[in-house]
Protein backbone atom coordinates (compact mmCIF):
# COMPACT_ATOMS: atom_id res chain seq x y z
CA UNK A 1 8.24 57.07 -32.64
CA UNK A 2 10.71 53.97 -32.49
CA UNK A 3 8.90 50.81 -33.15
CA UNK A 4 9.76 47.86 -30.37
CA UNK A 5 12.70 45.76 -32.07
CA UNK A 6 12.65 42.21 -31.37
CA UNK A 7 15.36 40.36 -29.45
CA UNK A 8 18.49 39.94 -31.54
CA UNK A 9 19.92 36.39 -31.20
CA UNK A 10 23.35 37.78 -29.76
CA UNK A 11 21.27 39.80 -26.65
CA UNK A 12 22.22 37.99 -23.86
CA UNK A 13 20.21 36.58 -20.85
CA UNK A 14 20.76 37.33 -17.86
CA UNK A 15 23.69 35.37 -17.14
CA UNK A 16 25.15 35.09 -20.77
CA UNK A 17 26.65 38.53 -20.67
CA UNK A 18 30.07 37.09 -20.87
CA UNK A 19 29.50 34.39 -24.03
CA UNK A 20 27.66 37.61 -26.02
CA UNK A 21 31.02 39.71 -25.14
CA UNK A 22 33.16 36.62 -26.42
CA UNK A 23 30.86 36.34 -29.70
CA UNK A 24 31.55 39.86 -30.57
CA UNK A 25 35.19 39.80 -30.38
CA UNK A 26 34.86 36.76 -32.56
CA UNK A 27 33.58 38.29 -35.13
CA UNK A 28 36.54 40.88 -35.41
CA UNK A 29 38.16 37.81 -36.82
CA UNK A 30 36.15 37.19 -39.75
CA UNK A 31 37.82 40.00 -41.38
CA UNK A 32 36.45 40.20 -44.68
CA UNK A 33 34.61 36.86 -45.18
CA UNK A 34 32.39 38.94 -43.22
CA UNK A 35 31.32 40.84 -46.38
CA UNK A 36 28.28 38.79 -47.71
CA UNK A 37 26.82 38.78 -44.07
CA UNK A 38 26.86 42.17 -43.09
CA UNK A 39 22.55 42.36 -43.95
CA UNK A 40 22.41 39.74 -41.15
CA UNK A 41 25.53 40.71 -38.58
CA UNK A 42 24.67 44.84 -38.19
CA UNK A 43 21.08 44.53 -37.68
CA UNK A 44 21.50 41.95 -35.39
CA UNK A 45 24.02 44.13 -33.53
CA UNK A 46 21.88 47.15 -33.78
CA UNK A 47 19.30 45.50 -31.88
CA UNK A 48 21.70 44.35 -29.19
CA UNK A 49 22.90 47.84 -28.90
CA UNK A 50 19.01 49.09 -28.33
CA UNK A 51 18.43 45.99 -26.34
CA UNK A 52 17.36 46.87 -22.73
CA UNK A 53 18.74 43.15 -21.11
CA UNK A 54 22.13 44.31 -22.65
CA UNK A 55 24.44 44.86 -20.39
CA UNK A 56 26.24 48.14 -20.55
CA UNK A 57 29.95 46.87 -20.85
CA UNK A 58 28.09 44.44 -23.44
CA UNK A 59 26.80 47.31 -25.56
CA UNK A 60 30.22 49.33 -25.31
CA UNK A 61 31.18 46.08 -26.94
CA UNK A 62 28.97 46.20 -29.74
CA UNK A 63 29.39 49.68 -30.17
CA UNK A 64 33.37 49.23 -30.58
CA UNK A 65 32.22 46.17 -33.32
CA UNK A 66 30.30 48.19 -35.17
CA UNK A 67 33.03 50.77 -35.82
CA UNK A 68 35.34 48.30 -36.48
CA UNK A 69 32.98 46.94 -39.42
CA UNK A 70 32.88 50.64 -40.28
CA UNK A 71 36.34 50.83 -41.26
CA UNK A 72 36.85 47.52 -42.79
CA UNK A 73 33.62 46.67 -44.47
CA UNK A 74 31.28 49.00 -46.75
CA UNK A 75 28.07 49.68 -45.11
CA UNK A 76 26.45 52.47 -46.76
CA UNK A 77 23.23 50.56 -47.66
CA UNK A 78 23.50 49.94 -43.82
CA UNK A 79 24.16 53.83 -42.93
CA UNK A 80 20.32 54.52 -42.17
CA UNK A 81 19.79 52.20 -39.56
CA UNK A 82 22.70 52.24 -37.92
CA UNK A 83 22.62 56.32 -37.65
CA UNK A 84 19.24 56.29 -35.95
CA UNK A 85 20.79 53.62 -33.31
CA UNK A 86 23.39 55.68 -32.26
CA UNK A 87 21.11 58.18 -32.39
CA UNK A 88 18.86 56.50 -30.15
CA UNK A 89 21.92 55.72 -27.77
CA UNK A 90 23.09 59.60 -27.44
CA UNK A 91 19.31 60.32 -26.60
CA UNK A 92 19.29 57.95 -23.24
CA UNK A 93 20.86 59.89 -20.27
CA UNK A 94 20.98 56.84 -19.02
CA UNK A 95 23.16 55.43 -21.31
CA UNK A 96 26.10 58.36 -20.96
CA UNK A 97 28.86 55.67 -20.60
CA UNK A 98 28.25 55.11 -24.37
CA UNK A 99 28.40 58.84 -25.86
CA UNK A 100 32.16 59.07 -26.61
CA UNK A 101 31.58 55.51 -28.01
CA UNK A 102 28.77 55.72 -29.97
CA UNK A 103 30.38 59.50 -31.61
CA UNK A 104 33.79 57.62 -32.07
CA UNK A 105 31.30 55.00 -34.55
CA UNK A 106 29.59 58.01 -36.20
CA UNK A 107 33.04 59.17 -36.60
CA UNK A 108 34.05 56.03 -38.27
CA UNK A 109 30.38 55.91 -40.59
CA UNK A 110 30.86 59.91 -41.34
CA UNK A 111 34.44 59.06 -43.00
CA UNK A 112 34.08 56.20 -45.01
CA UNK A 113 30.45 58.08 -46.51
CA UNK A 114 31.87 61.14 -47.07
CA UNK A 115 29.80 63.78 -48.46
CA UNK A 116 27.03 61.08 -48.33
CA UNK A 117 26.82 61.79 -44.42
CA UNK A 118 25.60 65.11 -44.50
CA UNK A 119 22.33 63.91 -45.03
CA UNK A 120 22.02 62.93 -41.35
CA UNK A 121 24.62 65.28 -39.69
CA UNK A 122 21.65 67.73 -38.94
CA UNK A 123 19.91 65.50 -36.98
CA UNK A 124 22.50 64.12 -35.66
CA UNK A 125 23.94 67.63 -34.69
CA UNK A 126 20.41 68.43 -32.42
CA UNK A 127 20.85 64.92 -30.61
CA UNK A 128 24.49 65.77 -29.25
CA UNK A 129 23.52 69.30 -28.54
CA UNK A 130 20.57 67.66 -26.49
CA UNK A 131 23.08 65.72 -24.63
CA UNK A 132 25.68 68.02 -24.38
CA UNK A 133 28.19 65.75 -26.21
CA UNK A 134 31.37 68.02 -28.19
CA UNK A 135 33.90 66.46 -30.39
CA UNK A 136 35.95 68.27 -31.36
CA UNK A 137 37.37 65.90 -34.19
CA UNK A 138 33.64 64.67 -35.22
CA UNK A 139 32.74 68.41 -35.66
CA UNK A 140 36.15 69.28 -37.83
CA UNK A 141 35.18 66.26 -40.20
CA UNK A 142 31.65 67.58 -40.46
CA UNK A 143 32.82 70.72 -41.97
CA UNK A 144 35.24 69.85 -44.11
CA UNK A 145 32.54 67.40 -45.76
CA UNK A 146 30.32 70.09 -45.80
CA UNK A 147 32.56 72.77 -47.04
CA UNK A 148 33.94 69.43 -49.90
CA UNK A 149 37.54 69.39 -48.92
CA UNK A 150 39.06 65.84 -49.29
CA UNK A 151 39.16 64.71 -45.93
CA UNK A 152 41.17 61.46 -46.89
CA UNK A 153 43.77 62.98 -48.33
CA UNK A 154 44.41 63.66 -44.84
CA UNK A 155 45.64 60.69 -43.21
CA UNK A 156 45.35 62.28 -39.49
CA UNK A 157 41.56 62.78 -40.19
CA UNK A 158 41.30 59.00 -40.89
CA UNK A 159 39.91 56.76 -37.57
CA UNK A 160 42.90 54.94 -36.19
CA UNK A 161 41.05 51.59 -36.40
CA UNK A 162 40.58 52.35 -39.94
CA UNK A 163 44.62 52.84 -40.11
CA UNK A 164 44.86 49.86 -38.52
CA UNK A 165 42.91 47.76 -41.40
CA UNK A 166 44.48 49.61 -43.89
CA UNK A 167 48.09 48.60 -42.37
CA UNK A 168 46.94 44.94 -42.97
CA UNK A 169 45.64 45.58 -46.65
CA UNK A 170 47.86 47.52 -47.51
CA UNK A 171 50.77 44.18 -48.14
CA UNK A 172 48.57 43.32 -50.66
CA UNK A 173 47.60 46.24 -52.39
CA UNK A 174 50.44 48.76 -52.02
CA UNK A 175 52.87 47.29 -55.16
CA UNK A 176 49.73 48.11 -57.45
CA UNK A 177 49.27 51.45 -56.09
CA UNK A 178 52.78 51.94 -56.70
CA UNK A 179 52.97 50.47 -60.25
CA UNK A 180 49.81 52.03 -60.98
CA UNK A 181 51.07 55.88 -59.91
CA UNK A 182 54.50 55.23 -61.61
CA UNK A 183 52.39 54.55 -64.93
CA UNK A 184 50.77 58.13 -64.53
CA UNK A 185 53.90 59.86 -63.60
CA UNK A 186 55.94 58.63 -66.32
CA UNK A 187 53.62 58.94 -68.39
CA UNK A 188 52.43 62.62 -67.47
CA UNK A 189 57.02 63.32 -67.85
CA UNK A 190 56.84 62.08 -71.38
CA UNK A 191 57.89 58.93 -70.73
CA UNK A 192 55.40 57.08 -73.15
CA UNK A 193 55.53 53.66 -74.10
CA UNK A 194 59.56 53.42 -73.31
CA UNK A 195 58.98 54.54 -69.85
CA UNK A 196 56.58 51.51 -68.62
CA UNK A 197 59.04 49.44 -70.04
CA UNK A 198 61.46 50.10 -67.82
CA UNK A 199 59.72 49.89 -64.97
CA UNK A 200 61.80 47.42 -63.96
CA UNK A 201 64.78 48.91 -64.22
CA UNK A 202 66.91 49.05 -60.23
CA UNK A 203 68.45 51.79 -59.31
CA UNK A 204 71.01 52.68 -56.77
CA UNK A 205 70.24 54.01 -53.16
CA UNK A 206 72.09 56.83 -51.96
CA UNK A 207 72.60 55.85 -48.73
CA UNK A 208 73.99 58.73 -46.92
CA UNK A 209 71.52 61.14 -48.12
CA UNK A 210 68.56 58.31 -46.66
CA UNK A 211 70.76 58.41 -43.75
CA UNK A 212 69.95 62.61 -43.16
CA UNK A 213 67.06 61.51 -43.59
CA UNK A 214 66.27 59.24 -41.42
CA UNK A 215 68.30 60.73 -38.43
CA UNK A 216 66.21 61.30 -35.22
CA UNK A 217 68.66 63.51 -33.36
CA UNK A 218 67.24 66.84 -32.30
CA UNK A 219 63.14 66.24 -32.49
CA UNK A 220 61.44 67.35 -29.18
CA UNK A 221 57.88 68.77 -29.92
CA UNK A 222 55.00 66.81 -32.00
CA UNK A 223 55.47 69.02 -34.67
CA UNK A 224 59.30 67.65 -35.29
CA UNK A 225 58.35 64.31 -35.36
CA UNK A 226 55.39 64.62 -37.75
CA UNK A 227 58.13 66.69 -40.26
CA UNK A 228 60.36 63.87 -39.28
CA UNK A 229 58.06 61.34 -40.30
CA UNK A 230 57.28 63.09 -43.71
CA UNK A 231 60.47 63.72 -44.83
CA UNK A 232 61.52 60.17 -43.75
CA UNK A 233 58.69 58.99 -46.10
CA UNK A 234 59.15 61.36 -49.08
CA UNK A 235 63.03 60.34 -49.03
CA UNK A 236 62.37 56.28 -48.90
CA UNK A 237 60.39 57.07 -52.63
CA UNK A 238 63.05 58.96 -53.63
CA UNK A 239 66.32 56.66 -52.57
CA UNK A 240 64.07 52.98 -53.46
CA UNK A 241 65.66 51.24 -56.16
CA UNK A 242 62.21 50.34 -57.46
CA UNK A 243 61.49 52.42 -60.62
CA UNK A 244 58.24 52.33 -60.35
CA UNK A 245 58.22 53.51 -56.58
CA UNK A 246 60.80 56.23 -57.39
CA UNK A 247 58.25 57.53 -60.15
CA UNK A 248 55.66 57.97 -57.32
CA UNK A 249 57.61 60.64 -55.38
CA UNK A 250 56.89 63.85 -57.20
CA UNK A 251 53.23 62.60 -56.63
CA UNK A 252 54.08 61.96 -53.30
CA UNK A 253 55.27 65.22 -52.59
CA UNK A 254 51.75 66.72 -53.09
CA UNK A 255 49.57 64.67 -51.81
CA UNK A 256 50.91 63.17 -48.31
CA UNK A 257 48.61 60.02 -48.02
CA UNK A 258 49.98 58.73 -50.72
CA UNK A 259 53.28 59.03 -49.42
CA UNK A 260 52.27 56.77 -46.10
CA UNK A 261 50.33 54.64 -48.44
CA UNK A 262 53.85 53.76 -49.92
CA UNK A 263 55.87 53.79 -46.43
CA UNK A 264 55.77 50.08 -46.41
CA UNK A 265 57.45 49.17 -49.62
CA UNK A 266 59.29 52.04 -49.60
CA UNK A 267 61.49 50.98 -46.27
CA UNK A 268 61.39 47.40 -47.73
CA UNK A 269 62.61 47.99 -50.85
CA UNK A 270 65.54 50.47 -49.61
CA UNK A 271 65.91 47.81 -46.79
CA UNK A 272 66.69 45.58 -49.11
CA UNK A 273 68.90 47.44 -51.08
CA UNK A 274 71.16 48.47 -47.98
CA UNK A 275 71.04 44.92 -47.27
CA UNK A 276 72.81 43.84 -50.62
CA UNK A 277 75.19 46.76 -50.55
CA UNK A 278 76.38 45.80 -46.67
CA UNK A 279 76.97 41.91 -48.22
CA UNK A 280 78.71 43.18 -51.25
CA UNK A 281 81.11 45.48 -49.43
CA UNK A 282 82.59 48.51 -50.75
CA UNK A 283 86.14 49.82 -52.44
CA UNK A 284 88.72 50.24 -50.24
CA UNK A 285 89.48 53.84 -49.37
CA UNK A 286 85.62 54.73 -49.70
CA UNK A 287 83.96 56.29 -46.53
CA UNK A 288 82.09 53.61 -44.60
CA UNK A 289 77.96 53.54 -45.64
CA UNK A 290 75.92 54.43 -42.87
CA UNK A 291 74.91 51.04 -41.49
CA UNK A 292 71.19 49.72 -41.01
CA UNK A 293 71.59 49.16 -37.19
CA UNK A 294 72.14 53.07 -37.33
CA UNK A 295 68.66 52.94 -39.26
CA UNK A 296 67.20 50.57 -36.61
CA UNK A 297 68.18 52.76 -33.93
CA UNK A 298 66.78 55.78 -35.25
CA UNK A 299 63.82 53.82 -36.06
CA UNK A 300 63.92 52.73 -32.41
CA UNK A 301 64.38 56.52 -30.42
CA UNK A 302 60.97 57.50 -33.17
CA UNK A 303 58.80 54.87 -31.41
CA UNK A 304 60.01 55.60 -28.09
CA UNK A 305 59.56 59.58 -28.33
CA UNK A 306 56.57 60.15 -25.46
CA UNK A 307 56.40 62.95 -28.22
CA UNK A 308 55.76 60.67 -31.55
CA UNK A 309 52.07 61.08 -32.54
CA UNK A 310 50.22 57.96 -31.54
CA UNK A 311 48.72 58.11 -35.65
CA UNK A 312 52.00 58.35 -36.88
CA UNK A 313 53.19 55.26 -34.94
CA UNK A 314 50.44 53.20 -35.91
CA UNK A 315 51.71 53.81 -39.33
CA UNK A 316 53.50 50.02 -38.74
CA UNK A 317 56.92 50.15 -40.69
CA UNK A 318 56.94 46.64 -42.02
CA UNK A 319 60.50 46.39 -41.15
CA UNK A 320 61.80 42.43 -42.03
CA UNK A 321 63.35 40.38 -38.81
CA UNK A 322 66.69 41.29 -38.76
């Protein structure tokens, strides 16, 4: 049996529904000075959650807060608790508003554990049979962690808020990834010692063969768009006149996260590139280059497609201002 929780300092009175709603979304902008505070901030939103004065719009609130800290923060020492709250939530009929919300958190918790999850999907599993809750997505991750395929090599399996954070991480982090994964790639060629020496070397984009790819004419259904996208990607890596993202291709080319992980400074590299070649000019006689307001525009009929998956959009080409 649950033990009574005592009242968390953000359950609101009464009349303080409101301030408690506008303290939560404060605390989405903490980001990750957050970090050394999450032993105070999620039990203190756990026990608004199981709070009875809470408001129901208030605890949708908290349950949206606490998947956000799911997919920007590391709360595994935190996983116990906060699965027997949501727990507790999908066991209150009265509290039906909150079962897509609280299975979209446990969604959220389930990914960034992995394999650790499985521990509590079995009880987890008898509480949304109870309640007749399906999910369709919750249930797919479940089995691949139980049968150990690598659900994040599957960017589509990923939470979109945890896209989201990633997005905004992933300015700083991306160049190493990409510096790192040329190492390894030259290196696993036979490039040795000579190769990560000239990672620095620039080479030169072939801008019509970008341009095929990059063309948007003739996608209707999801399924063109997500090929599309892909091949949009994998080409970026292979035209950047970065070395070191070039070398990341062929590892691209197997495993597709990787290939979104590198999107951004992909485009930005070849961005720039097409940038300096349309200053420079070209030899007279030559065929014009395709141009980067053709890029823009194709760029621009992607996000506009009603048929552009909404996780492939989120994916947040860092294009510069142009």
């Amino acid at each position: 049996m649950r033990q009574a929780t005592s009242p968390s300092p953000l359950a609101p009175k009464p009349d303080l529904a409101w301030p408690s709603s506008q303290v939560l979304k404060v605390l989405e902008a903490f980001g990750d000075s957050l970090d050394d505070f999450l032993y105070m901030v999620v039990p203190a939103l756990i026990q608004l959650l199981e709070s009875p004065d809470a408001p129901v719009d208030v605890r949708k609130d908290t349950l949206a807060r606490l998947g956000s800290l799911c997919n920007q923060h590391d709360l595994a020492t935190l996983a116990s608790p906060l699965v027997h709250s949501l727990v507790f939530v999908l066991g209150q009929p009265e509290l039906s508003r909150l079962f897509r919300d609280a299975v979209t958190t446990l969604y959220s918790l389930a990914f960034q554990l992995g394999a650790d999850y499985l521990i509590f999907a079995p009880t987890v599993g008898s509480v949304l049979r109870r309640s007749g809750v399906r999910d369709e997505k919750y249930e797919r991750l479940v089995l691949m962690l139980t049968q150990d395929e690598p659900v994040r090599a599957d960017p589509l399996m990923a939470p979109e808020g945890h896209r989201l954070a990633l997005n905004t991480r992933r300015r700083h982090s991306s160049t190493e990834i990409a510096e790192t994964a040329a190492v390894a790639a030259i290196r696993a060629t036979g490039g040795g010692a000579s190769g990560d020496a000239g990672v620095a070397k620039r080479f030169v984009i072939d801008q019509r063969k970008l341009a095929r790819a990059w063309d948007a004419r003739h996608r209707a259904t999801t399924e063109d768009w997500s090929d599309w996208m892909r091949a949009f990607a994998l080409e970026l890596l292979r035209e950047s006149p970065s070395q070191a993202l070039r070398a990341c291709a062929a590892l691209a080319e197997r495993n597709l996260a990787l290939s979104y992980e590198l999107l951004n400074p992909a485009f930005f590299s070849c961005w720039e590139g097409m940038s300096r070649t349309a200053v420079s000019g070209q030899a007279a006689g030559e065929q014009p280059l395709p141009s980067i307001e053709a890029l823009v525009a194709s760029l621009q009929m992607a996000m506009e497609s009603e048929q552009m998956p909404a996780q492939l959009l989120q994916r947040d080409v860092a294009a510069p201002h142009i």
